[in-house]
Protein backbone atom coordinates (compact mmCIF):
# COMPACT_ATOMS: atom_id res chain seq x y z
CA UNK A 1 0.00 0.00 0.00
CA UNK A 2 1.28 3.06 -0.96
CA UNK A 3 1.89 5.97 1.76
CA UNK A 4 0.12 9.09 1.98
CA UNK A 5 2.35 12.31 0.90
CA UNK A 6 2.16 15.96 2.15
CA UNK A 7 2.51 18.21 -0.68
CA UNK A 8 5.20 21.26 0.45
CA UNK A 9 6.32 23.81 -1.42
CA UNK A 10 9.63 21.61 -2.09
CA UNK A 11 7.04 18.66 -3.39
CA UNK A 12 5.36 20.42 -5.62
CA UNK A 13 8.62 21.78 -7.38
CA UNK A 14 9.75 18.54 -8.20
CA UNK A 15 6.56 17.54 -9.15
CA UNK A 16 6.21 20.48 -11.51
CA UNK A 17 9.40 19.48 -13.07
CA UNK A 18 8.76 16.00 -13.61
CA UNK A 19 5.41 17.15 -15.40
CA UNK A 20 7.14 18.80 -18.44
CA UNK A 21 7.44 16.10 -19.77
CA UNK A 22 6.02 12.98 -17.91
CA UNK A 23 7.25 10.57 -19.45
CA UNK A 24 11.26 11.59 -19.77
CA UNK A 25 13.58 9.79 -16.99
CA UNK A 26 14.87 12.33 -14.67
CA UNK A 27 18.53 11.73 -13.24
CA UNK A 28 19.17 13.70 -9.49
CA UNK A 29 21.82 15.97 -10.84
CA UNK A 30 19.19 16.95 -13.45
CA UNK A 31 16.65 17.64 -11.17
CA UNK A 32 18.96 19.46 -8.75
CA UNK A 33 19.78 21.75 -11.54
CA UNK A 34 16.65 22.46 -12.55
CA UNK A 35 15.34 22.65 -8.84
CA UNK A 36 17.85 24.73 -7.28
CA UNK A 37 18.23 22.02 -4.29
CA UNK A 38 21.21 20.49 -3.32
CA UNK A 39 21.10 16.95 -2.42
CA UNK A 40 20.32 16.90 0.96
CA UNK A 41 17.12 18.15 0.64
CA UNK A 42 16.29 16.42 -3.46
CA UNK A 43 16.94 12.98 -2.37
CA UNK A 44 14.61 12.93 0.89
CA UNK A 45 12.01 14.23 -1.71
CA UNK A 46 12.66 11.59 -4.21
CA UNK A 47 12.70 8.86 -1.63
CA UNK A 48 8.76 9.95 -0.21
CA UNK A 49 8.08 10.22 -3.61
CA UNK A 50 9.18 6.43 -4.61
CA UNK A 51 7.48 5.50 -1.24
CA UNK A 52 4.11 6.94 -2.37
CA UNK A 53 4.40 5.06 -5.42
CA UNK A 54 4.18 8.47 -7.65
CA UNK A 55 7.97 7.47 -9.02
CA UNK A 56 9.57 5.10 -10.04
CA UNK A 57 13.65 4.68 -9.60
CA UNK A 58 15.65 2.85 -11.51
CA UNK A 59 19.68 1.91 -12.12
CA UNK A 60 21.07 2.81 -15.15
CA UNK A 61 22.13 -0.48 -17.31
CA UNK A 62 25.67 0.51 -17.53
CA UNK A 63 28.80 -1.55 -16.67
CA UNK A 64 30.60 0.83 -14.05
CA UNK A 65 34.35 -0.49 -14.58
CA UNK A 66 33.47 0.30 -18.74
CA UNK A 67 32.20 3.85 -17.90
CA UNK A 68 34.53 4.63 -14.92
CA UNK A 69 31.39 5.95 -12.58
CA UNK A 70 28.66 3.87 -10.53
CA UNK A 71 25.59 3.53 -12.38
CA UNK A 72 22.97 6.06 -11.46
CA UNK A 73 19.27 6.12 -11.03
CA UNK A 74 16.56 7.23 -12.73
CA UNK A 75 13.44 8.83 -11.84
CA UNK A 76 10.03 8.61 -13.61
CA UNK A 77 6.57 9.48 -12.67
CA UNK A 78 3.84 6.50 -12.80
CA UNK A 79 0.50 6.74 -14.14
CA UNK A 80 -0.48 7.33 -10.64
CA UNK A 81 1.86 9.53 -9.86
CA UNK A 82 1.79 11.50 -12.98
CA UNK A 83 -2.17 11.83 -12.04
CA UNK A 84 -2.14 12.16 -8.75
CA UNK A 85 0.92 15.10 -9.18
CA UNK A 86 -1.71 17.02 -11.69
CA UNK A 87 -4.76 16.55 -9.15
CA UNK A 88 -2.43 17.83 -6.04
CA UNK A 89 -0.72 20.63 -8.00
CA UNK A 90 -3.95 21.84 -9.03
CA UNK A 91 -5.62 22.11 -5.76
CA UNK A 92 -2.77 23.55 -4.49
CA UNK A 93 -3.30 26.57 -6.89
CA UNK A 94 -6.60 26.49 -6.19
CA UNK A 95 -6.15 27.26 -2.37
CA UNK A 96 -3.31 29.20 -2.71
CA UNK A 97 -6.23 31.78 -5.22
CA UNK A 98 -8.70 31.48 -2.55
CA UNK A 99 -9.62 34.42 -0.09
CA UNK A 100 -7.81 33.65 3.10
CA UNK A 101 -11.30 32.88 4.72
CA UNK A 102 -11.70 30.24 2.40
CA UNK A 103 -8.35 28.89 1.15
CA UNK A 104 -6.60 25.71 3.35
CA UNK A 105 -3.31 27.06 5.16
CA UNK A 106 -0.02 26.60 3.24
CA UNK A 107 2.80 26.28 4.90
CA UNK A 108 6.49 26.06 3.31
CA UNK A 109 7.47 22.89 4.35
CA UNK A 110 4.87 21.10 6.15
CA UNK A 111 2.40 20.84 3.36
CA UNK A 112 -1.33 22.03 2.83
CA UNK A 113 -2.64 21.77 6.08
C-alpha cells in the first residue's frame, strides 16, 4: 500500500518538473539543476516520492568499470503519480487563489494543512 504524501512547497517543485514532460527519466543531478536544491534536501524528496508510489527509480544499465562511474538512477513518474501530481498541483493553486477565509493554510514545508 502506498503511503500518503504531504505536498510542500519543495514537493510540488519537483513535481512540476517531472510534469514537463512525464514521461522523460529524470537523473538527481538533473533535477537538482533544474530545482535549485542540493542533495540533501532532493533525495529525501525523491525517496517519499518512490514511497508513495508516484515514481519510479531505476539503475542505469551501464557496466561501471566500462564507464569509470557507478551507475545512477533514474526517476520517472507512474500513471499514478503523474495523475495524482496534476490533481495535487492543481488544488494547491486552487487554495493558494482562494480568499484567506476560504483557502486551506499553506505552509512552506509542512504541506497544505
Amino acid at each position: 500500500m502506498a503511503a500518503k504524501l504531504r505536498i510542500t512547497v519543495a514537493v510540488a517543485q519537483v513535481l512540476r518538473e517531472f510534469l514537463v514532460d512525464p514521461s522523460r527519466p529524470r537523473y538527481g543531478y538533473d533535477l537538482m539543476q533544474s530545482t535549485g536544491f542540493p542533495s540533501g534536501k532532493l533525495y529525501p524528496i525523491l525517496a517519499r516520492l518512490c514511497h508513495a508510489g508516484w515514481l519510479v527509480r531505476t539503475a542505469e544499465n551501464i557496466d561501471p568499470s566500462g564507464e569509470g562511474r557507478p551507475a545512477r538512477y533514474m526517476y520517472e513518474l507512474s500513471g499514478r503519480g503523474a495523475e495524482e501530481a496534476r490533481l495535487e498541483l492543481a488544488a494547491l493553486q486552487l487554495a493558494l487563489a482562494m480568499p484567506d477565509g476560504r483557502a486551506r493554510r499553506v505552509q512552506t514545508e509542512g504541506g497544505v494543512a
